[in-house]
N, C-alpha and C. Protein backbone atom coordinates (compact mmCIF):
# COMPACT_ATOMS: atom_id res chain seq x y z
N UNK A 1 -25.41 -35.46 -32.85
CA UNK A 1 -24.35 -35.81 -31.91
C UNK A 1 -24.26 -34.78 -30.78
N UNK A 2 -24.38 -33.41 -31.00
CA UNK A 2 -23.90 -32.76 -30.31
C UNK A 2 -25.51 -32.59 -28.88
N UNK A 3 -26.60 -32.89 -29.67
CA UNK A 3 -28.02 -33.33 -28.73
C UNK A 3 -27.47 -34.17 -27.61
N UNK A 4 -27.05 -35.27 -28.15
CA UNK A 4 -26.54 -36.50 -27.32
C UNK A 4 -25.50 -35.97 -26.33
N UNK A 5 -24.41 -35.44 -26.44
CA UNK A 5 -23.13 -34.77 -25.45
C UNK A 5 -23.98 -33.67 -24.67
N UNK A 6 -25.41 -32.73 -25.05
CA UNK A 6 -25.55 -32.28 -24.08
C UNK A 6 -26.34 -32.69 -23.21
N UNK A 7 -27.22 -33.94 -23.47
CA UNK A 7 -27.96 -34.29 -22.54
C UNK A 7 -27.18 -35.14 -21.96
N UNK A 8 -26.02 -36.32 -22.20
CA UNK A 8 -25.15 -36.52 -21.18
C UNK A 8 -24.89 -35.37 -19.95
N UNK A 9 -24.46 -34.54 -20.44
CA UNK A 9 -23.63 -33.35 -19.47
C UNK A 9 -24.98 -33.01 -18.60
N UNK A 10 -26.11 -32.86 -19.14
CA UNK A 10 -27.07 -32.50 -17.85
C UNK A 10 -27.90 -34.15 -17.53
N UNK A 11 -27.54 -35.20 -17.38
CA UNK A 11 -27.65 -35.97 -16.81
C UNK A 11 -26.65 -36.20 -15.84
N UNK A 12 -25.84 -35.74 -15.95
CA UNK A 12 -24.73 -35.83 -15.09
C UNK A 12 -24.52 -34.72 -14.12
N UNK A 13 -25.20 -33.43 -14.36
CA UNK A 13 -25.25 -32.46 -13.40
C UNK A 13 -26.31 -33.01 -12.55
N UNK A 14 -27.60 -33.41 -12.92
CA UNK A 14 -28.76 -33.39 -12.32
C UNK A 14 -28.45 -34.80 -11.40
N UNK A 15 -27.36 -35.28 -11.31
CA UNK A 15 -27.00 -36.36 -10.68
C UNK A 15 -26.38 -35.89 -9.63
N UNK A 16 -25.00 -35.29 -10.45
CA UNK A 16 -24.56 -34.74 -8.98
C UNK A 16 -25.12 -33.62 -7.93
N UNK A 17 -26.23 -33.25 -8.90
CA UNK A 17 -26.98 -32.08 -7.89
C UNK A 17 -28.01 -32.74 -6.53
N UNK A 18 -28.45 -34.14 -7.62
CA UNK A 18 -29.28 -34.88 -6.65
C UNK A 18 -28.49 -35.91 -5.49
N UNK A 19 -27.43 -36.38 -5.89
CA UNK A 19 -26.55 -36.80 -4.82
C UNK A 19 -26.39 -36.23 -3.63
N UNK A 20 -25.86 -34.44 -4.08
CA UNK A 20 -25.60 -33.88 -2.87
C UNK A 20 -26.65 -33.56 -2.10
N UNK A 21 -27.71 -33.20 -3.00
CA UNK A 21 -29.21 -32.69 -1.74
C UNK A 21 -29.36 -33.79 -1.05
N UNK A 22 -29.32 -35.51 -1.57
CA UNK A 22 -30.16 -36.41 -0.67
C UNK A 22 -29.01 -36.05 0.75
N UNK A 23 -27.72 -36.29 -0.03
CA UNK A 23 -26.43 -36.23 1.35
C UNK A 23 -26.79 -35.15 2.66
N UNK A 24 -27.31 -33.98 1.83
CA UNK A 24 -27.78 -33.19 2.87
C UNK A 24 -28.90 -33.24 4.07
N UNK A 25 -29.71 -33.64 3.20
CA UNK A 25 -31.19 -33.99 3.65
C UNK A 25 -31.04 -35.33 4.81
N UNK A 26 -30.27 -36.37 4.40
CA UNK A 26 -29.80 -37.17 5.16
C UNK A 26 -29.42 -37.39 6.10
N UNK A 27 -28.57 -35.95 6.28
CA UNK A 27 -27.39 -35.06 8.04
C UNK A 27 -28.34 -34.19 8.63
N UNK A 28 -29.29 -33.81 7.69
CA UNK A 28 -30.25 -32.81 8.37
C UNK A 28 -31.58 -33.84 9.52
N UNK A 29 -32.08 -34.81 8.74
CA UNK A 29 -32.39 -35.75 9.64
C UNK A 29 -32.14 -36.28 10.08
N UNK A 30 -31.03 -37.04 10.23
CA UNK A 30 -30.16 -37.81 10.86
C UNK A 30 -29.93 -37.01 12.90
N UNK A 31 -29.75 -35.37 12.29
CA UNK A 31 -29.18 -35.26 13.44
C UNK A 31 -30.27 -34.06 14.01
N UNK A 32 -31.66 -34.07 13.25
CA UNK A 32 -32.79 -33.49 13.54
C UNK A 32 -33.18 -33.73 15.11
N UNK A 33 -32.76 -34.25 15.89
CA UNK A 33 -33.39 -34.24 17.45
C UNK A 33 -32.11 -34.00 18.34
N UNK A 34 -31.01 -34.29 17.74
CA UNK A 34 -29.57 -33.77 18.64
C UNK A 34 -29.71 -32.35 19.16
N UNK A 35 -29.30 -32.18 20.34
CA UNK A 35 -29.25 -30.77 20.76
C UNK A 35 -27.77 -30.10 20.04
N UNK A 36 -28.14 -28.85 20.10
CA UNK A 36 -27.10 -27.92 19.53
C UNK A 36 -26.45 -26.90 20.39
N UNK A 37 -24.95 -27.24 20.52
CA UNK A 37 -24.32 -26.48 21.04
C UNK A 37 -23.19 -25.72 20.84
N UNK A 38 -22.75 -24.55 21.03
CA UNK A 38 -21.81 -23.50 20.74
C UNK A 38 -20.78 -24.31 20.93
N UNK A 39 -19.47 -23.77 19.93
CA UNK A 39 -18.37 -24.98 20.29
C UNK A 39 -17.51 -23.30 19.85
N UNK A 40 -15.74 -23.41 20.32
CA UNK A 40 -15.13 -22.91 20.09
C UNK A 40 -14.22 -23.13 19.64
N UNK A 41 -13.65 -22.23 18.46
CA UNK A 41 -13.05 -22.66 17.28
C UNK A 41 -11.59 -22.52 17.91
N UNK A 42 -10.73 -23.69 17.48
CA UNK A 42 -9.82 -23.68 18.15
C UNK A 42 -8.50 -23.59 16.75
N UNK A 43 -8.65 -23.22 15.28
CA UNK A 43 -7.63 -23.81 14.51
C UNK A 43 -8.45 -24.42 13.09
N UNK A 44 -7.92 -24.22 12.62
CA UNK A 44 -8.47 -24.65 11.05
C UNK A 44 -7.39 -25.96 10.28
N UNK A 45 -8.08 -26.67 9.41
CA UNK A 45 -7.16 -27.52 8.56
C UNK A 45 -7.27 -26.79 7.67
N UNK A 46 -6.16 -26.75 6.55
CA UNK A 46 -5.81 -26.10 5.09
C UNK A 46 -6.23 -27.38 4.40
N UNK A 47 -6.94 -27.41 2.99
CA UNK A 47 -7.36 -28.28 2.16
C UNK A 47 -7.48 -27.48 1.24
N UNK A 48 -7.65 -28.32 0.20
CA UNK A 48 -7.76 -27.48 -1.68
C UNK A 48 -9.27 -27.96 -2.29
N UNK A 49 -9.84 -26.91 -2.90
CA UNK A 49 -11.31 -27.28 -3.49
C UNK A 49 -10.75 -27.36 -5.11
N UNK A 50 -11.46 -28.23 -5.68
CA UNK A 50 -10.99 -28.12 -7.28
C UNK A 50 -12.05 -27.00 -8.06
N UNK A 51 -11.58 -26.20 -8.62
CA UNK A 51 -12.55 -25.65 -9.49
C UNK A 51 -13.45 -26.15 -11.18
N UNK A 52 -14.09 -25.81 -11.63
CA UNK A 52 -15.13 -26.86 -12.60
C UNK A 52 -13.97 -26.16 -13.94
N UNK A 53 -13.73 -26.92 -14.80
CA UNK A 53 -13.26 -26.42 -16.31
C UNK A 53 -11.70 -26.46 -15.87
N UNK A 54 -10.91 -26.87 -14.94
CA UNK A 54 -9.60 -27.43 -14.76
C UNK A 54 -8.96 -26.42 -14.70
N UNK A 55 -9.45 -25.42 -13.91
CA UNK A 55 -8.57 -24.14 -13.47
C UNK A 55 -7.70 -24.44 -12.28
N UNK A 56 -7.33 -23.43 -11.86
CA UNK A 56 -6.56 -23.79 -10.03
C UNK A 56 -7.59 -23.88 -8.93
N UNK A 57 -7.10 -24.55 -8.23
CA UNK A 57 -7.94 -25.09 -7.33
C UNK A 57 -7.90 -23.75 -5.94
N UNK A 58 -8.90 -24.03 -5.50
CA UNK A 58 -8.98 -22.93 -4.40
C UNK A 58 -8.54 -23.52 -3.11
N UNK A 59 -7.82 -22.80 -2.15
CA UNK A 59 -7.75 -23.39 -0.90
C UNK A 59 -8.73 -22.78 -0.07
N UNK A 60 -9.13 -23.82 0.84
CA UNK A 60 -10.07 -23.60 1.63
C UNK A 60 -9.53 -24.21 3.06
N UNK A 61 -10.69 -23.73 4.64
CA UNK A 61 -9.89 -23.98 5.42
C UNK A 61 -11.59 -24.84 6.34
N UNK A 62 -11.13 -25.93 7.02
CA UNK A 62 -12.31 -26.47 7.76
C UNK A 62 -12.49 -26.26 9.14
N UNK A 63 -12.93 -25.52 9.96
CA UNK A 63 -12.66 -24.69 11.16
C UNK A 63 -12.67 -26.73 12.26
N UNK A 64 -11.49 -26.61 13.18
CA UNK A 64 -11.37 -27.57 14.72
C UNK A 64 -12.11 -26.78 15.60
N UNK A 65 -12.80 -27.41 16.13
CA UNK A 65 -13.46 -27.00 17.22
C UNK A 65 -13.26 -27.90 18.71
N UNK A 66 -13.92 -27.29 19.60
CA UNK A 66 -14.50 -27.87 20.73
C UNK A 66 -15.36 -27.63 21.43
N UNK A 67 -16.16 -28.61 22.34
CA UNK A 67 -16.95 -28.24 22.91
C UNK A 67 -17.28 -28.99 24.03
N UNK A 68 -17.95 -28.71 25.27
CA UNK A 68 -18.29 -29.68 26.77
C UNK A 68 -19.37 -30.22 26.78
N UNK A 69 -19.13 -31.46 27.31
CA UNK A 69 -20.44 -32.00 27.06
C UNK A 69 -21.17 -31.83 28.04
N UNK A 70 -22.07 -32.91 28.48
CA UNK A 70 -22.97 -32.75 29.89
C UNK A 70 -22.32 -33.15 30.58
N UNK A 71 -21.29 -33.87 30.85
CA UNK A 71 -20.65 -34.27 31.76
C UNK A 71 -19.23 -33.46 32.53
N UNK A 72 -19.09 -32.49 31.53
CA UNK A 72 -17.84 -31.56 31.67
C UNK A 72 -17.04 -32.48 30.77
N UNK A 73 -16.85 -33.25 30.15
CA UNK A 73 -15.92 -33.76 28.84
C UNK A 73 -15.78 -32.68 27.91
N UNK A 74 -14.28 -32.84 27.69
CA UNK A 74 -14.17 -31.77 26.51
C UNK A 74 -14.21 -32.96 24.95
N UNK A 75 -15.05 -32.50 23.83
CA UNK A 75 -14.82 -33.02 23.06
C UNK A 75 -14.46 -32.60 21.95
N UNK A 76 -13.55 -32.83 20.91
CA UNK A 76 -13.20 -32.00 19.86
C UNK A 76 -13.54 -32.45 18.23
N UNK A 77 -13.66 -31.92 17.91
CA UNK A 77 -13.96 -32.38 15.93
C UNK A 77 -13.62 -30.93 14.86
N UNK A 78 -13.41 -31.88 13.73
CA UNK A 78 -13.76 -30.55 12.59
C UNK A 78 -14.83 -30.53 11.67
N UNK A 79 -15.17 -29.61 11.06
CA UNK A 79 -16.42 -29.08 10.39
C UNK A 79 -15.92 -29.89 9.10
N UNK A 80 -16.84 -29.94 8.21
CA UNK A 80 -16.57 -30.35 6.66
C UNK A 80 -17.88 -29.09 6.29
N UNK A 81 -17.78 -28.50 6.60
CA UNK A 81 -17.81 -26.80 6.10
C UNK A 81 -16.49 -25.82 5.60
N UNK A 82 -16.49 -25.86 4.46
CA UNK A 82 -15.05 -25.32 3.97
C UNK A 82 -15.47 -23.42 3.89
N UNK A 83 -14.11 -23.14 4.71
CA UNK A 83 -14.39 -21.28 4.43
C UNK A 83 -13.04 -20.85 3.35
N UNK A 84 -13.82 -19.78 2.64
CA UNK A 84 -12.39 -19.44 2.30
C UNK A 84 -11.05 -18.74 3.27
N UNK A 85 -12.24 -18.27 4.17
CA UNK A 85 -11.12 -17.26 5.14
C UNK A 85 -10.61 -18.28 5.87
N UNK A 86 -9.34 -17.88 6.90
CA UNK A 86 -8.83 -19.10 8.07
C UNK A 86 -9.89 -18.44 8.87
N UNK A 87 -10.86 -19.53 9.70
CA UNK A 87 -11.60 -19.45 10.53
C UNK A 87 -10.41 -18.32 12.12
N UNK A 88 -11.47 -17.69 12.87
CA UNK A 88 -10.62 -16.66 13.91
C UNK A 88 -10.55 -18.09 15.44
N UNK A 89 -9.75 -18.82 15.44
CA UNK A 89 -9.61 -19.57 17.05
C UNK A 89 -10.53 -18.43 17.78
N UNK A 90 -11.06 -18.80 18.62
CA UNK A 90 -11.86 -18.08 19.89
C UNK A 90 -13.38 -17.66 19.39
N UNK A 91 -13.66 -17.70 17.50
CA UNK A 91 -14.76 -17.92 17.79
C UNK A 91 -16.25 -18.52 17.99
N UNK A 92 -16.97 -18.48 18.14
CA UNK A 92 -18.33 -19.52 17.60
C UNK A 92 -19.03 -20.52 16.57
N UNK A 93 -19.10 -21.47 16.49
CA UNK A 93 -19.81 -22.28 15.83
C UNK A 93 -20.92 -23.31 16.66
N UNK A 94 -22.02 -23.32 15.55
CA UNK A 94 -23.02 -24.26 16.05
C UNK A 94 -22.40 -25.65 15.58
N UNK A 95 -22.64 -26.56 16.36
CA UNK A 95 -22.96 -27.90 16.13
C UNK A 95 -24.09 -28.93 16.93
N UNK A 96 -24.26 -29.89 15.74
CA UNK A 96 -25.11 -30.33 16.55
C UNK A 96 -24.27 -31.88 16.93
N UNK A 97 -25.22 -32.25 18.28
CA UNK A 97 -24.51 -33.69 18.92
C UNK A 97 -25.03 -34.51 19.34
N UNK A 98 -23.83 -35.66 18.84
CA UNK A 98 -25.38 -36.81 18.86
C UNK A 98 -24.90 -37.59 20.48
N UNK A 99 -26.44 -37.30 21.14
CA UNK A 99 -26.49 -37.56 22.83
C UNK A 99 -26.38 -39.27 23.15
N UNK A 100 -26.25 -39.96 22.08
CA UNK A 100 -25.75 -41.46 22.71
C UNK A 100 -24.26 -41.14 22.39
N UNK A 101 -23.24 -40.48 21.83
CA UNK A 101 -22.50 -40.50 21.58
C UNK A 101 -21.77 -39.35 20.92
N UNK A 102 -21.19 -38.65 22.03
CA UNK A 102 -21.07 -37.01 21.80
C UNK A 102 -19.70 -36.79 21.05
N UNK A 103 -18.91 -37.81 20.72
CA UNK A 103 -17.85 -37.71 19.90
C UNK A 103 -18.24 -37.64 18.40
N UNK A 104 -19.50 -38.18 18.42
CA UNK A 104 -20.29 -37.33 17.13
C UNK A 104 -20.75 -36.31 17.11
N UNK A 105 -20.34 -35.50 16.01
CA UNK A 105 -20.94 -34.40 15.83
C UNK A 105 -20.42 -33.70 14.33
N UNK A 106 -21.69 -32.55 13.93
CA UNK A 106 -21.76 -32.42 12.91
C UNK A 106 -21.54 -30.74 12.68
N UNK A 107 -20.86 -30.01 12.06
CA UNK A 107 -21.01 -28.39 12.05
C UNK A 107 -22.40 -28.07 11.22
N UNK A 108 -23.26 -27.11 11.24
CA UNK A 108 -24.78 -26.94 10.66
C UNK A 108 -23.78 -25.69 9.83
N UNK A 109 -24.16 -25.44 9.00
CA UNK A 109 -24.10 -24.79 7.73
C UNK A 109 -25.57 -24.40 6.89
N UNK A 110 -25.85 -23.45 7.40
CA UNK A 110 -27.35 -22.76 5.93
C UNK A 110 -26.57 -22.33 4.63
N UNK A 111 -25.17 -22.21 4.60
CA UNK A 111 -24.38 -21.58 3.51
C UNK A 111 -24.63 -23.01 2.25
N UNK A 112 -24.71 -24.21 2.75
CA UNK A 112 -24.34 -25.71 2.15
C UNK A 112 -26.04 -25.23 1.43
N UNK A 113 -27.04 -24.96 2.42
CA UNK A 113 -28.38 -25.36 1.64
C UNK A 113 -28.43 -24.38 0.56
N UNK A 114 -27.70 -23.00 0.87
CA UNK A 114 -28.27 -21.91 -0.03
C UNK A 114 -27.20 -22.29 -1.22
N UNK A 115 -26.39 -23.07 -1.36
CA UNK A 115 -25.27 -23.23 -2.18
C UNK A 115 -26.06 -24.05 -3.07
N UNK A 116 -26.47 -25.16 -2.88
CA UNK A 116 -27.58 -25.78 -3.33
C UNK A 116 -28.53 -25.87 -4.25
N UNK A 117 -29.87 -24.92 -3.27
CA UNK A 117 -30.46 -23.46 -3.92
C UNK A 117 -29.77 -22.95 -5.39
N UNK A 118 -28.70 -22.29 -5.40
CA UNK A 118 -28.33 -21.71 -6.30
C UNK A 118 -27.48 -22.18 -7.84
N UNK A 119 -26.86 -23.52 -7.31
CA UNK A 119 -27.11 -24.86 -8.31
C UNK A 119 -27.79 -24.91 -8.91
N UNK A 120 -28.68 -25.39 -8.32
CA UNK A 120 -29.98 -25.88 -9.04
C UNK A 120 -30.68 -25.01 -9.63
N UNK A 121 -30.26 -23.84 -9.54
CA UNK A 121 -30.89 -22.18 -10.66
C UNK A 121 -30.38 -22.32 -11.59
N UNK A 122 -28.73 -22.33 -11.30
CA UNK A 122 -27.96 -21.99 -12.15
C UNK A 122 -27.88 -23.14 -13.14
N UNK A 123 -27.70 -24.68 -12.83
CA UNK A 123 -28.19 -25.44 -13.48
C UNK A 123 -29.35 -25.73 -14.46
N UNK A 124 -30.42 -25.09 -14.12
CA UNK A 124 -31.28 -24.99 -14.90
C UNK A 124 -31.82 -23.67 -16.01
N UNK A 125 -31.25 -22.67 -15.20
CA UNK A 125 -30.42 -22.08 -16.58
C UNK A 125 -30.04 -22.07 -17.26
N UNK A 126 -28.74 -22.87 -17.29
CA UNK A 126 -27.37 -22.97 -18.38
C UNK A 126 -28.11 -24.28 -19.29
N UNK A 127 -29.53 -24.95 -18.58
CA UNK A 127 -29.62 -25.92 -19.42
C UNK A 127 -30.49 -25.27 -20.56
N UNK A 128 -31.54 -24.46 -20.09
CA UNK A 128 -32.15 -24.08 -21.30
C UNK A 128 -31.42 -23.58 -22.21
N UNK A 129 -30.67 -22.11 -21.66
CA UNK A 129 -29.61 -21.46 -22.72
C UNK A 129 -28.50 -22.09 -23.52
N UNK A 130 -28.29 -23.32 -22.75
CA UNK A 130 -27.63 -24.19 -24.01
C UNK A 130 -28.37 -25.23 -25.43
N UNK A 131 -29.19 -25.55 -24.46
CA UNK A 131 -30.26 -26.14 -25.38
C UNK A 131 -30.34 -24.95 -26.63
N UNK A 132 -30.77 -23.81 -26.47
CA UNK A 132 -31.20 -22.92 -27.32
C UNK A 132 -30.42 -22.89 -28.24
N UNK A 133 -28.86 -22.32 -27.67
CA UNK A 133 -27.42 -22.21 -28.36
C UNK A 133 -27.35 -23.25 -28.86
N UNK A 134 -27.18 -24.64 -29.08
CA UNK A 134 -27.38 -25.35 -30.14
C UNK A 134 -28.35 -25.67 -30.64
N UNK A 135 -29.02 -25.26 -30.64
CA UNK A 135 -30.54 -25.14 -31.62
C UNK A 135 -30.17 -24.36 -32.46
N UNK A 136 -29.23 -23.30 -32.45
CA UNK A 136 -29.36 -22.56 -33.64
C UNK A 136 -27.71 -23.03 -34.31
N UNK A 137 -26.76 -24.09 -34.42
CA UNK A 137 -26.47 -24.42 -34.91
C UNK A 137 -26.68 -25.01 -36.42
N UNK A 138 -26.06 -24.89 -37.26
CA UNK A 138 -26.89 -25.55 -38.63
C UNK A 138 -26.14 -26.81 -38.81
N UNK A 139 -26.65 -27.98 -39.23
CA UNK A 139 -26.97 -29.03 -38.81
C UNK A 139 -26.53 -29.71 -40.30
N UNK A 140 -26.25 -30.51 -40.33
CA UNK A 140 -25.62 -31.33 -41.82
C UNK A 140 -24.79 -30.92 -42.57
């Protein structure tokens, strides 16, 4: 029984691990030929991250920005890049924008890929060392 509950639990990580990479991989091509431009942070939203094992949840903040387009339009959006700090108004972020339609746009984050990255370590870690740890359970 207890074989069965852990390969549920890492079928279910290796799901949500693979969900989020395609999601990534998806925004990364998606917006692979958009030009990228400096936008200035104008203000953050407050939001809550849940933590894993039903602890307190963390607050996190998603930096507002803006930025001009080619036309001198100002356009504004927020990141779905969560910081823990309140982002500083006045300073820098990349985004990229999509040139049929510059009210799209996306904040670039390398923090999202290396977060990722380190999932998928740590995931495959905890799978062997659990595997092991009940292996040496005694059994009947």
């Amino acid at each position: 029984m207890i074989y069965i509950v852990w390969a549920l639990f890492q079928i279910g990580a290796v799901a949500a691990l693979v969900r989020t990479a395609r999601k990534a991989k998806r925004q990364q091509t998606r917006t692979a030929g958009w030009p990228r431009v400096q936008a200035v942070v104008t203000g953050s939203m407050a939001g809550w991250s849940g933590r894993a094992g039903g602890s307190d949840p963390s607050r996190r903040f998603f930096p507002t920005y803006q930025f001009t387009g080619p036309d001198g339009q100002v356009f504004n959006g927020t990141s779905d890049v969560p910081s823990a700090e309140v982002p500083a108004p006045g300073s820098y972020i990349e985004v990229a924008v999509n040139p049929a339609n510059p009210h799209e746009s996306f904040h670039q984050s390398t923090k999202e890929k290396v977060g990722i990255g380190c999932a998928i370590a740590f995931f495959a870690v905890f799978a062997v060392v659990s595997f092991w740890f009940i292996g040496i359970f005694p059994i009947g």
